[in-house]
PDB file of N, CA and C in Angstrom:
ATOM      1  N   UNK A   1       7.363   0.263  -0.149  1.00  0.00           N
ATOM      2  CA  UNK A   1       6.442   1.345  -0.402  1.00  0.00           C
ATOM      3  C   UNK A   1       5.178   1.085   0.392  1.00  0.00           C
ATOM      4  N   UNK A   2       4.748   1.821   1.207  1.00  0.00           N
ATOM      5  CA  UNK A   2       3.078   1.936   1.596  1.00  0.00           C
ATOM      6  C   UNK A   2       2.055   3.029   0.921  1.00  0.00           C
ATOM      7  N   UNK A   3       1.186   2.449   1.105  1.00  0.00           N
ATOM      8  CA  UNK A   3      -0.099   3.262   0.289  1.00  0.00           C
ATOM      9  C   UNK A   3      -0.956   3.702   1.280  1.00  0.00           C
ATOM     10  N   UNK A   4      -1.287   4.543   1.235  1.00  0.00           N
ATOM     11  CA  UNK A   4      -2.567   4.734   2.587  1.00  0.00           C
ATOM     12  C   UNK A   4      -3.426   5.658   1.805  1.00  0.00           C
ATOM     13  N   UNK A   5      -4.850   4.996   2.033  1.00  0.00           N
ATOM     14  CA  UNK A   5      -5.940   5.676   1.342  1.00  0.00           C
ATOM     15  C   UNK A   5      -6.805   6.586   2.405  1.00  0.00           C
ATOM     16  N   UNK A   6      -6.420   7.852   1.876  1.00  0.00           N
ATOM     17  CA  UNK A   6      -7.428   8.857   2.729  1.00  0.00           C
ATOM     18  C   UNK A   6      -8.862   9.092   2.269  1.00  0.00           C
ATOM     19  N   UNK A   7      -8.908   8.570   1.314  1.00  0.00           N
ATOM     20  CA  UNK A   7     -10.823   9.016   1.042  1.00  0.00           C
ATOM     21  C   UNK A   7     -11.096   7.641   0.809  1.00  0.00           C
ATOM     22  N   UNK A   8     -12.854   7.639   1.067  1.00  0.00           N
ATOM     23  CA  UNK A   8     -13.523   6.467   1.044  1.00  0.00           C
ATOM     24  C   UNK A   8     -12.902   6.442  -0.880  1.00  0.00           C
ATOM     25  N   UNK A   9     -13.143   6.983  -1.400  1.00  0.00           N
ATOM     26  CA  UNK A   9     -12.856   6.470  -3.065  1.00  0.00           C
ATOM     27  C   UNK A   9     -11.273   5.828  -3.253  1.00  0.00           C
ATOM     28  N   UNK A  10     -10.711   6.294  -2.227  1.00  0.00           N
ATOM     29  CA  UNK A  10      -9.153   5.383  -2.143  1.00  0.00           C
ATOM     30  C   UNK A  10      -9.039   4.458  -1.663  1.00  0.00           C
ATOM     31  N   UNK A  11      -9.831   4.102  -0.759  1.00  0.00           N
ATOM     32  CA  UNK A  11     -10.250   2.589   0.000  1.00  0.00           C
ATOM     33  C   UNK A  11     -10.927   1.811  -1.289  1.00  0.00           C
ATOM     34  N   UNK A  12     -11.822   2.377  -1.729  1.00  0.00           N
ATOM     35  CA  UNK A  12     -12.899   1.230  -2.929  1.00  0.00           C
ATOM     36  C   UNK A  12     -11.692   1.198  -3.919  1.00  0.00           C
ATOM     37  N   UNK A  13     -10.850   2.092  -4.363  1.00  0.00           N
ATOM     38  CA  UNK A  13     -10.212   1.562  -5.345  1.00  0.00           C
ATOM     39  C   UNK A  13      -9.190   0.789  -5.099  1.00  0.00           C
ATOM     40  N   UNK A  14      -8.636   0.704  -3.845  1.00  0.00           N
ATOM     41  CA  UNK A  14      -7.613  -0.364  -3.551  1.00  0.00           C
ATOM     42  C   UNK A  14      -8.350  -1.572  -3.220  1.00  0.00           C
ATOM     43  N   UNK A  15      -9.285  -1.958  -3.070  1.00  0.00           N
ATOM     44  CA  UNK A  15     -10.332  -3.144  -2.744  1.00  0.00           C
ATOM     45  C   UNK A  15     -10.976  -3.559  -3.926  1.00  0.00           C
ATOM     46  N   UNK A  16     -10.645  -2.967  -4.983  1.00  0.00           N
ATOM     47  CA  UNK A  16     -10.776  -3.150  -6.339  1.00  0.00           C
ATOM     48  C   UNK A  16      -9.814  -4.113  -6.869  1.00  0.00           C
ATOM     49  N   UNK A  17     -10.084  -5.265  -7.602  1.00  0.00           N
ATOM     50  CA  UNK A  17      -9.041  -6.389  -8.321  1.00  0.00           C
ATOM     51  C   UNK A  17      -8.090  -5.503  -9.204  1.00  0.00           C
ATOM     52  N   UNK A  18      -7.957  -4.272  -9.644  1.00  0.00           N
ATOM     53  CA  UNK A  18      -6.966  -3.556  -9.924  1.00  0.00           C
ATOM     54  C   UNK A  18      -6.878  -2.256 -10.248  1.00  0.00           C
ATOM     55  N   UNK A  19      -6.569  -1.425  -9.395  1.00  0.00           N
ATOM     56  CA  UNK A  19      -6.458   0.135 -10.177  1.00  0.00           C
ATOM     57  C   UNK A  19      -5.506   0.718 -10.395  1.00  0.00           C
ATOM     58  N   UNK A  20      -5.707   1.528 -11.423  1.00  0.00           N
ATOM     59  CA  UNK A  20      -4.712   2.749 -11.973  1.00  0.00           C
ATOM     60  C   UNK A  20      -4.669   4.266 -11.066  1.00  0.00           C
ATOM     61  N   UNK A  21      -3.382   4.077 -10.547  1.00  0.00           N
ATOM     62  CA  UNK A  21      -2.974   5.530  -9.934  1.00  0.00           C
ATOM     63  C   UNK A  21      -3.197   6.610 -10.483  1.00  0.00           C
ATOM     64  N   UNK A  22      -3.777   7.745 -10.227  1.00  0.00           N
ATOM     65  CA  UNK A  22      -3.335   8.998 -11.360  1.00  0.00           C
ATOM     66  C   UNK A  22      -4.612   9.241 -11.662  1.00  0.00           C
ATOM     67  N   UNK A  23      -5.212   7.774 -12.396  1.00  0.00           N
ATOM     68  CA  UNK A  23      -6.882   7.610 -13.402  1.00  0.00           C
ATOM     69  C   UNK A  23      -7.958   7.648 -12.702  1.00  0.00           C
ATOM     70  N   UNK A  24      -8.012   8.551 -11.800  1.00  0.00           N
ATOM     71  CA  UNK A  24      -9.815   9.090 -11.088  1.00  0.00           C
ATOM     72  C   UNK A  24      -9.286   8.680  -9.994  1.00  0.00           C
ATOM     73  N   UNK A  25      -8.092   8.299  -9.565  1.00  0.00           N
ATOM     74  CA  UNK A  25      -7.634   8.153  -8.277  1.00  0.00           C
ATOM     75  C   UNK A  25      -6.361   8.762  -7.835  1.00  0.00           C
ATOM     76  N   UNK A  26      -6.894  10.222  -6.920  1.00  0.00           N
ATOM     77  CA  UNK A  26      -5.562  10.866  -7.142  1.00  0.00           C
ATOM     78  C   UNK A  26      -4.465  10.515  -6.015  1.00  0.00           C
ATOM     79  N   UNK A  27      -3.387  10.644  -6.556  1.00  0.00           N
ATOM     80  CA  UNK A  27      -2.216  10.298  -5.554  1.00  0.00           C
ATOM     81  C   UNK A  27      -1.119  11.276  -5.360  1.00  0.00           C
ATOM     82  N   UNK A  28      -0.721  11.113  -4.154  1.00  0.00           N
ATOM     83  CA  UNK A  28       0.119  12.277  -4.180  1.00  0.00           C
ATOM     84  C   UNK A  28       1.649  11.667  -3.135  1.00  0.00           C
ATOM     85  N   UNK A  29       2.641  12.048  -3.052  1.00  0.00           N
ATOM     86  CA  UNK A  29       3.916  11.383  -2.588  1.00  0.00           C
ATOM     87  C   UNK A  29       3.899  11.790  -1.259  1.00  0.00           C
ATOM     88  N   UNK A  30       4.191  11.244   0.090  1.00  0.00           N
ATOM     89  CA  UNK A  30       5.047  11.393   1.243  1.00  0.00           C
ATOM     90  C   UNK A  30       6.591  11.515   1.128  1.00  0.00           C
ATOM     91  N   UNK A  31       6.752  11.560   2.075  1.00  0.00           N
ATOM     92  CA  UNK A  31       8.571  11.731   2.485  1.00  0.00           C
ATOM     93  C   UNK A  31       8.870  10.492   1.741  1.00  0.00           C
ATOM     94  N   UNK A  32      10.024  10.601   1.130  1.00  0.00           N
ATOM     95  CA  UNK A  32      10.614   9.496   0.205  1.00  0.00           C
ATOM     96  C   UNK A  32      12.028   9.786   0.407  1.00  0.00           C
ATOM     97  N   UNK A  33      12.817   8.694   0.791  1.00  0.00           N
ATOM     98  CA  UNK A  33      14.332   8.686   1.352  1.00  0.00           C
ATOM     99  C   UNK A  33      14.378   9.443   2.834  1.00  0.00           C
ATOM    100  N   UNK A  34      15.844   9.053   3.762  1.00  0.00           N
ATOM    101  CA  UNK A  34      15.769   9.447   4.802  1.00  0.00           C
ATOM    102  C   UNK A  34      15.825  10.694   5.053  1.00  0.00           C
ATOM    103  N   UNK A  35      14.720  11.124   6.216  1.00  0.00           N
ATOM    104  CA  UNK A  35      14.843  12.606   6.871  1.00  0.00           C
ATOM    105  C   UNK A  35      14.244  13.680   5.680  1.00  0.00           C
ATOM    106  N   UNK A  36      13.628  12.824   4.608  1.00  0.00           N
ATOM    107  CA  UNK A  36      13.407  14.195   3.102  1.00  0.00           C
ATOM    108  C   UNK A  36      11.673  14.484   3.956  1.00  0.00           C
ATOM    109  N   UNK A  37      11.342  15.098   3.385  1.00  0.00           N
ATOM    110  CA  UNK A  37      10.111  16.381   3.684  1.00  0.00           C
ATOM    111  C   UNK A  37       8.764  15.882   2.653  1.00  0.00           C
ATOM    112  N   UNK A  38       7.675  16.433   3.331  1.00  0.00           N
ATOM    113  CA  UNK A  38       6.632  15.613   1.908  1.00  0.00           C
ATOM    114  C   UNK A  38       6.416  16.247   0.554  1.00  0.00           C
ATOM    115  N   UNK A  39       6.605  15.700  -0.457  1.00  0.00           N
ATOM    116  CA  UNK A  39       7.268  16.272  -1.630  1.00  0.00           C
ATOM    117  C   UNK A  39       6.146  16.685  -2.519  1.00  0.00           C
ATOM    118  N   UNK A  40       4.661  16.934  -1.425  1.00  0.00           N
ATOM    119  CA  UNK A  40       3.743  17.642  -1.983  1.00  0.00           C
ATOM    120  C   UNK A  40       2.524  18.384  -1.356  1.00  0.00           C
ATOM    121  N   UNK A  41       1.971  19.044  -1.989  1.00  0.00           N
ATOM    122  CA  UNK A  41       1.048  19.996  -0.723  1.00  0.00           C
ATOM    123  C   UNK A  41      -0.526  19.047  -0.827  1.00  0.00           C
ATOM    124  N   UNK A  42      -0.985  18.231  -2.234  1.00  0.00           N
ATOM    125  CA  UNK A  42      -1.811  18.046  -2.488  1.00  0.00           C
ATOM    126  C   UNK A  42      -3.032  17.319  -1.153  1.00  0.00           C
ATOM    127  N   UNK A  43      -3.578  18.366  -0.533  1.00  0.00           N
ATOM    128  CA  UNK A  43      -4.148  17.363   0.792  1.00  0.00           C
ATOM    129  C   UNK A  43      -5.441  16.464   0.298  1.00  0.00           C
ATOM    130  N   UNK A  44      -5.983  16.829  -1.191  1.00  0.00           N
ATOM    131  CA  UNK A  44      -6.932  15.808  -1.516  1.00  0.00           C
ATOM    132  C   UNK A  44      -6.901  14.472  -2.065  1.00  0.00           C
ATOM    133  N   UNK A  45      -5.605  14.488  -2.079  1.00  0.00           N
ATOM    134  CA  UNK A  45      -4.976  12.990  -2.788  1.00  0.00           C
ATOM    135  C   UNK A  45      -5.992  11.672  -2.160  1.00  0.00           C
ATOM    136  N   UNK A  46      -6.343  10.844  -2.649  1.00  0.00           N
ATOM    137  CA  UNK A  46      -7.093   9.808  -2.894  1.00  0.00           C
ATOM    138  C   UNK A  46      -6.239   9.081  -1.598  1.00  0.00           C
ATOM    139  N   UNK A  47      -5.237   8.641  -2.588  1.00  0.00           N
ATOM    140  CA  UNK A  47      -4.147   7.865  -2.195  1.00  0.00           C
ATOM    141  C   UNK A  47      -2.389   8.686  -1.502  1.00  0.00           C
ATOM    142  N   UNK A  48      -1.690   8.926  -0.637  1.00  0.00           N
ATOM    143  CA  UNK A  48      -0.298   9.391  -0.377  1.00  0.00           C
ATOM    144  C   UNK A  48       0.204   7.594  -0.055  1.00  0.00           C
ATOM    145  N   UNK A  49       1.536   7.650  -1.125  1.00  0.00           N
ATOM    146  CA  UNK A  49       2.144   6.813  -0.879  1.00  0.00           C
ATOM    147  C   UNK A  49       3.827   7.081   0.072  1.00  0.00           C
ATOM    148  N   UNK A  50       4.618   6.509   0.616  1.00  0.00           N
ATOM    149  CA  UNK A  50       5.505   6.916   0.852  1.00  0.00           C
ATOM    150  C   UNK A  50       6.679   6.080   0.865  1.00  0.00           C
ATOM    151  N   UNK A  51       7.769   6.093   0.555  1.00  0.00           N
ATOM    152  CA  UNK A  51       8.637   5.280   0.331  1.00  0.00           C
ATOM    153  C   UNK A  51      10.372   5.531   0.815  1.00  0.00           C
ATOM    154  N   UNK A  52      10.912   4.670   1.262  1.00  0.00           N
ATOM    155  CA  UNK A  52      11.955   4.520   1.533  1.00  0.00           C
ATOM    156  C   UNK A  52      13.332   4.342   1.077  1.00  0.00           C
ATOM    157  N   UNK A  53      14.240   5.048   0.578  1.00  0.00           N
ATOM    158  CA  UNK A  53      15.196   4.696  -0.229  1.00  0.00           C
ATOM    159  C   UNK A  53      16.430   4.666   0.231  1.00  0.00           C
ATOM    160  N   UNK A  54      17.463   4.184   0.082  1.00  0.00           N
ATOM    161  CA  UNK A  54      18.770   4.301   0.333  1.00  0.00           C
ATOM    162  C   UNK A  54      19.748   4.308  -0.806  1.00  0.00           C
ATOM    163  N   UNK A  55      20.882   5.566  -0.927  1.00  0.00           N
ATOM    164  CA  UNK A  55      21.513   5.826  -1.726  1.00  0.00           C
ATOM    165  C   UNK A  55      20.778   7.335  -2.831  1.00  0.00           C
ATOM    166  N   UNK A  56      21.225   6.864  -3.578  1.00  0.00           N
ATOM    167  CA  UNK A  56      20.904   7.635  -4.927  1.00  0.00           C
ATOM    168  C   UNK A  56      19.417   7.658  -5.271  1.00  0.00           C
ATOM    169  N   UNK A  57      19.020   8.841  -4.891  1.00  0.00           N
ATOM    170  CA  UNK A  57      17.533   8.634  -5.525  1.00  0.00           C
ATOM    171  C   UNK A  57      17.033   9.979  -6.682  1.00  0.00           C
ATOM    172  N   UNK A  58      16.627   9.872  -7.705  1.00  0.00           N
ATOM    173  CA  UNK A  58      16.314  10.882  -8.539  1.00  0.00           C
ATOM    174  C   UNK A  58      14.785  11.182  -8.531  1.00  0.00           C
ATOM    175  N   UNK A  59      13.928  10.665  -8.529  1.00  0.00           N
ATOM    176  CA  UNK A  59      12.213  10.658  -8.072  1.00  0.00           C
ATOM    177  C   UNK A  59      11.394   9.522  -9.092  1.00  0.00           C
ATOM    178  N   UNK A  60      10.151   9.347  -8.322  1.00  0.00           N
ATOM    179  CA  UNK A  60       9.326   8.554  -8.661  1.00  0.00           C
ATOM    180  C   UNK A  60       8.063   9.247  -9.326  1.00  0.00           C
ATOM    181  N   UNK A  61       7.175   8.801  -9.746  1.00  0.00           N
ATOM    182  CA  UNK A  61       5.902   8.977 -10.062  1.00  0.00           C
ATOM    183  C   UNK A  61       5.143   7.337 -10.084  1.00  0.00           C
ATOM    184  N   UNK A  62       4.010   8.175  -9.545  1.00  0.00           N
ATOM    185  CA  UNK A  62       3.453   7.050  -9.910  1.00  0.00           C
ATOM    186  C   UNK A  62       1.917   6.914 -10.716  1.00  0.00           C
ATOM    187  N   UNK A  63       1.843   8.086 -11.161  1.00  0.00           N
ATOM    188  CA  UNK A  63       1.099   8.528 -12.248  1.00  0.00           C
ATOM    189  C   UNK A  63       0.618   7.180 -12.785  1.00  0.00           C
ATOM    190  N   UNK A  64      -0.104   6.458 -13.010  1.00  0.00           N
ATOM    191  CA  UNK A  64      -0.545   5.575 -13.890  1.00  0.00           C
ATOM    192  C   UNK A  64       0.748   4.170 -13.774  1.00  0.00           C
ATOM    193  N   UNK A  65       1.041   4.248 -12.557  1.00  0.00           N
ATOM    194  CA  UNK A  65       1.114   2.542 -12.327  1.00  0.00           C
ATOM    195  C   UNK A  65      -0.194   2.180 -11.763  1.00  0.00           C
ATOM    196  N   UNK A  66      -0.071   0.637 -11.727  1.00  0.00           N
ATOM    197  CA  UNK A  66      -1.391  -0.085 -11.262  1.00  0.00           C
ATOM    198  C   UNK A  66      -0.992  -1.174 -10.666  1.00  0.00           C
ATOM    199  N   UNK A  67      -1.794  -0.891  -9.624  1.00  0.00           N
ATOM    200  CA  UNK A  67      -2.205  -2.046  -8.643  1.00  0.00           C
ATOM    201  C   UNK A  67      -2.446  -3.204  -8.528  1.00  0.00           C
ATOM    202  N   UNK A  68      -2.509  -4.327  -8.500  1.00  0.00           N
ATOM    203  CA  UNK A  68      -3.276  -5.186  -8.444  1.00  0.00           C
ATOM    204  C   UNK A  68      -3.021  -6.428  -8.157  1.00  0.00           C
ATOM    205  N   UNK A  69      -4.253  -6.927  -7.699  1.00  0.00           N
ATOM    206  CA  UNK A  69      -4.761  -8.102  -6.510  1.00  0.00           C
ATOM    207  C   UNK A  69      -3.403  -9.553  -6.938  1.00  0.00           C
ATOM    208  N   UNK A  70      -2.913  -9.972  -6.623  1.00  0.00           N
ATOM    209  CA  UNK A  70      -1.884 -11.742  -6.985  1.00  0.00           C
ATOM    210  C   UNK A  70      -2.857 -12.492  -6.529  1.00  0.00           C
ATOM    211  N   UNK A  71      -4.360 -12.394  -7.202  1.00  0.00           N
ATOM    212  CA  UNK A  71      -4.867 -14.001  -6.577  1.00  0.00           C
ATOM    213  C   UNK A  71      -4.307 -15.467  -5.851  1.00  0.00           C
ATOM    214  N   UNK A  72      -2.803 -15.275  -6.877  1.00  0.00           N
ATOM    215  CA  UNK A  72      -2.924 -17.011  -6.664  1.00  0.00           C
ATOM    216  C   UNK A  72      -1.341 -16.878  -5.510  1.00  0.00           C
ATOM    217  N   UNK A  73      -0.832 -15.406  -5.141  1.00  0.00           N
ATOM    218  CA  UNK A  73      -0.272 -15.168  -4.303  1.00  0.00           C
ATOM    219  C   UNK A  73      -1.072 -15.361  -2.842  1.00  0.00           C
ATOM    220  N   UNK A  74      -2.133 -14.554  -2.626  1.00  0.00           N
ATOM    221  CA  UNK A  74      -3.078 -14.665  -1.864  1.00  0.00           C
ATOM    222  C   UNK A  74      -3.230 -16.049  -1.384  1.00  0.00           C
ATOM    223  N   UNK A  75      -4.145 -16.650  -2.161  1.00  0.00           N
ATOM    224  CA  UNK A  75      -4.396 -18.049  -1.731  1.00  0.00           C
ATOM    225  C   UNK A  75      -3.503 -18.954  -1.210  1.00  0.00           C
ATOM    226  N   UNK A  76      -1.524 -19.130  -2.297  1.00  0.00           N
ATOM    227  CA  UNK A  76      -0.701 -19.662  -1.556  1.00  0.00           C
ATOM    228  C   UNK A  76      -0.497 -18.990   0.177  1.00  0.00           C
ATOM    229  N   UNK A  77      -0.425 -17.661   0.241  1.00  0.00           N
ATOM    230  CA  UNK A  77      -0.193 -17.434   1.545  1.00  0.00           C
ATOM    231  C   UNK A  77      -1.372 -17.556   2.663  1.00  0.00           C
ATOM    232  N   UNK A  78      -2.752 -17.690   2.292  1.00  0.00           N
ATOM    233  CA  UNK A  78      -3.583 -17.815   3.043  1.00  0.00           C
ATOM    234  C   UNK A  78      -4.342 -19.398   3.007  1.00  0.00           C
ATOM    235  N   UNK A  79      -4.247 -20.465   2.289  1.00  0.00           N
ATOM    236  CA  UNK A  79      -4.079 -21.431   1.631  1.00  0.00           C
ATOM    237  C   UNK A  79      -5.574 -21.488   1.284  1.00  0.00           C
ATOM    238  N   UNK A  80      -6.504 -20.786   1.082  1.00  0.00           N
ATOM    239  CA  UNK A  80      -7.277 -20.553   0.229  1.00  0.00           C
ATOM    240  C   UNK A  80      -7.903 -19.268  -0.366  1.00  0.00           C
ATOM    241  N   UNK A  81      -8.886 -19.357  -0.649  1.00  0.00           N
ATOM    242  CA  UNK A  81      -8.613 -17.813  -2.083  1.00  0.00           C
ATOM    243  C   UNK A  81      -9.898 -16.721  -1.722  1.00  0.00           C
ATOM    244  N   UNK A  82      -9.105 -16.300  -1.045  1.00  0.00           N
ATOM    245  CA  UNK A  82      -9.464 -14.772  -0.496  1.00  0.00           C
ATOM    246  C   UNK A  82      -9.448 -13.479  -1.103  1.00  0.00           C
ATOM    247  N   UNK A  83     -10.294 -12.983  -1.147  1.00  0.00           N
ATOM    248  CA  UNK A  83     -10.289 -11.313  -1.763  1.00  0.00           C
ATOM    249  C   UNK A  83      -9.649  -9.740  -0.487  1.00  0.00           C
ATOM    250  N   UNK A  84      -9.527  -8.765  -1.472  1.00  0.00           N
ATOM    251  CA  UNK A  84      -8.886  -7.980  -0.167  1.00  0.00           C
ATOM    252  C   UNK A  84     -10.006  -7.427   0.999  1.00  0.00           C
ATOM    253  N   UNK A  85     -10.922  -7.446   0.631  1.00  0.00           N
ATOM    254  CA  UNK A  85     -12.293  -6.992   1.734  1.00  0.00           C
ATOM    255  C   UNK A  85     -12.076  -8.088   2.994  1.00  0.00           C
ATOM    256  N   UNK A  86     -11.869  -9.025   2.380  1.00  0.00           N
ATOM    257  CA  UNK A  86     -11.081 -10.479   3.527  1.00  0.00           C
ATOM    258  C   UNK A  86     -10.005 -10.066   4.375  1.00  0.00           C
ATOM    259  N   UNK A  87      -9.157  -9.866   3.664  1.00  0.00           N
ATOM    260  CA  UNK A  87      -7.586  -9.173   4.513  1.00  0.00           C
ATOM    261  C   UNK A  87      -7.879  -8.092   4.876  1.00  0.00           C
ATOM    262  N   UNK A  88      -8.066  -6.725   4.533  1.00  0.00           N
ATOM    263  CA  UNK A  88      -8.373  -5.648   4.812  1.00  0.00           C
ATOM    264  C   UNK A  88      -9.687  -4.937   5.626  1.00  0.00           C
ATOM    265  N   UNK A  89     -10.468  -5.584   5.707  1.00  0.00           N
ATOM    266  CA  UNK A  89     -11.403  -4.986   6.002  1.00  0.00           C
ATOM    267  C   UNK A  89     -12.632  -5.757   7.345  1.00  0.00           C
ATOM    268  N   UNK A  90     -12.821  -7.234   6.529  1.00  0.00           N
ATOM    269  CA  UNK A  90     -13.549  -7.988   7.445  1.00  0.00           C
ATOM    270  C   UNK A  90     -11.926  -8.625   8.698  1.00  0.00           C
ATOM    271  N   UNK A  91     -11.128  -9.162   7.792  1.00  0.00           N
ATOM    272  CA  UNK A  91      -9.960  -9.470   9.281  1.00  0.00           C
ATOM    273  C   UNK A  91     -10.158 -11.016   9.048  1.00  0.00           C
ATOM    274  N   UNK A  92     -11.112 -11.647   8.433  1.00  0.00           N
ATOM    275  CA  UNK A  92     -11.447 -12.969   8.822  1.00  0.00           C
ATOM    276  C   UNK A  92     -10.455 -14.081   8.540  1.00  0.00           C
ATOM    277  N   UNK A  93      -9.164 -13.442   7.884  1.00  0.00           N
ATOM    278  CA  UNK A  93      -7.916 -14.867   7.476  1.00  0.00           C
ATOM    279  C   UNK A  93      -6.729 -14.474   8.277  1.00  0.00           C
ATOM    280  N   UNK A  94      -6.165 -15.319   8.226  1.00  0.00           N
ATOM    281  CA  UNK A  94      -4.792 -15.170   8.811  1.00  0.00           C
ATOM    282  C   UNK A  94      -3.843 -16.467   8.489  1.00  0.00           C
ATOM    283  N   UNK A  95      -2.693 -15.906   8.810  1.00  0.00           N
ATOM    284  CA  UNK A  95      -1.540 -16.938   8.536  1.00  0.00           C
ATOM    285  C   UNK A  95      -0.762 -17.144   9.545  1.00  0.00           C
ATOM    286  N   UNK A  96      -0.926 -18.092  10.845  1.00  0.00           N
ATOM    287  CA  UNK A  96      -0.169 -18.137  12.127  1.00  0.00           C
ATOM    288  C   UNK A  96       1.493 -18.098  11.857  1.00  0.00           C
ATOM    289  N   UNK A  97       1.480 -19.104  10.426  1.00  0.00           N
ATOM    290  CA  UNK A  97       3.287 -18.893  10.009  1.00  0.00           C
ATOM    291  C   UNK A  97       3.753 -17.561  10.197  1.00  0.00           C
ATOM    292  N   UNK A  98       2.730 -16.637   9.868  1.00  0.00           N
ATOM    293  CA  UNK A  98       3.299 -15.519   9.462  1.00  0.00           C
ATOM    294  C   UNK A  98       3.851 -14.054  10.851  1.00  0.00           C
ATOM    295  N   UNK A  99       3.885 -15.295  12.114  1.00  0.00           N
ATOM    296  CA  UNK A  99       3.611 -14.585  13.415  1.00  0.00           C
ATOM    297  C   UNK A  99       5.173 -13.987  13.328  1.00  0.00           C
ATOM    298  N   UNK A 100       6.092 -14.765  12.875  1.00  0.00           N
ATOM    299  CA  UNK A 100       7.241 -14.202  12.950  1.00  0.00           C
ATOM    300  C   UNK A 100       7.812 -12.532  12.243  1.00  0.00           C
ATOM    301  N   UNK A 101       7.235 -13.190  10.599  1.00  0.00           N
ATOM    302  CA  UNK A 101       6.973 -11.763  10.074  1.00  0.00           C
ATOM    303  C   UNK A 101       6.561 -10.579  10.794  1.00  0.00           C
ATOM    304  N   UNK A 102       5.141 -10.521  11.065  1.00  0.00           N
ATOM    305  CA  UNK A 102       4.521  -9.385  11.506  1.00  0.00           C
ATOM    306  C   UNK A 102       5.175  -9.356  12.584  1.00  0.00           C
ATOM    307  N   UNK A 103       5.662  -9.706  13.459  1.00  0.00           N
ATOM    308  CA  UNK A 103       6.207  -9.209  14.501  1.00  0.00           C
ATOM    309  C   UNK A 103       7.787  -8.356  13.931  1.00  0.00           C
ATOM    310  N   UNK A 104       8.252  -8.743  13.181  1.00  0.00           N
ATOM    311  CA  UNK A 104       9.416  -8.057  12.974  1.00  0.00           C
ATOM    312  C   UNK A 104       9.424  -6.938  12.022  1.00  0.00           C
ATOM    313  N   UNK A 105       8.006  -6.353  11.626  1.00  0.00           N
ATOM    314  CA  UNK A 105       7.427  -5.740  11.206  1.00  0.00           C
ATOM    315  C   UNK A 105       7.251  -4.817  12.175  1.00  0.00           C
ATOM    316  N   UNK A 106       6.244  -5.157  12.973  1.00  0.00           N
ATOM    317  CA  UNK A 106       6.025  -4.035  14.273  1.00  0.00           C
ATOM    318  C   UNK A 106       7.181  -3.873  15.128  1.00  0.00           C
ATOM    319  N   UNK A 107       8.298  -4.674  14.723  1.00  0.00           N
ATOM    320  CA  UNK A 107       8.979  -3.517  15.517  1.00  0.00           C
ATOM    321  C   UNK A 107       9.986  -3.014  14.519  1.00  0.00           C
ATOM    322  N   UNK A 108      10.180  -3.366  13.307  1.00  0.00           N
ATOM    323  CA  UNK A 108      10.677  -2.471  12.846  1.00  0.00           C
ATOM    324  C   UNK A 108      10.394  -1.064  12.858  1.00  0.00           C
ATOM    325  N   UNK A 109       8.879  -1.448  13.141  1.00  0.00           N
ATOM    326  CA  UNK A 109       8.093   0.492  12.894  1.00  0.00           C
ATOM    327  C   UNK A 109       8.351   0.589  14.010  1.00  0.00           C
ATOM    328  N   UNK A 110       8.253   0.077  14.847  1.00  0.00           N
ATOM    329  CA  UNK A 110       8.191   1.136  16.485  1.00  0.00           C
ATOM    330  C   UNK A 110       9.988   1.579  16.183  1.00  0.00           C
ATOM    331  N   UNK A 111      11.091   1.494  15.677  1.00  0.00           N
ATOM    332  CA  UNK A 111      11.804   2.264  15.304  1.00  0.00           C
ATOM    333  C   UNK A 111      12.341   3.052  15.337  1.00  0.00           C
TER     334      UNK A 111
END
């Protein structure tokens, strides 16, 4: 699943140690499963998430799931304890292990 925040209030709330979808942060769905269409008109959504499925899919919501930060995920992968303004925003950590990943990442998307 990806999240992409279109308003500055969808950025602060994902940079937030945890928020609730739905709760003053509106969200709205992208294309979900292959070749499907965006499964909503809402263009003020906070947040559009979009997701990928294979097989059988009946629908999601995500109305009031929540987010939030794995501190002690973070820190194991960055080997010390970073907030998301760190990863996201300033850029200042990184994980050289992780050169393999992201690369098979970017090209999965180029795709």
């Amino acid at each position: 699943m990806v999240l992409l925040a279109m308003t500055q209030r969808g950025v602060t709330a994902l940079l937030a140690s945890s928020v609730k979808l739905g709760a003053g942060v509106g969200v709205a769905m992208g294309p979900v499963g292959a070749g499907a269409s965006a499964a909503t008109a809402n263009l003020s959504a906070d947040i559009i998430s979009f997701a990928h499925s294979k097989g059988l899919f009946v629908g999601i919501s995500l109305d009031g799931a929540v987010v939030k930060v794995r501190d002690g995920l973070n820190e194991a992968y960055y080997g010390k304890k970073v907030d998301p303004t760190d990863i996201l925003v300033l850029r200042n950590v990184s994980n050289p292990q992780a050169d393999s990943l992201i690369n098979a990442v970017s090209e999965a998307a180029g795709k």
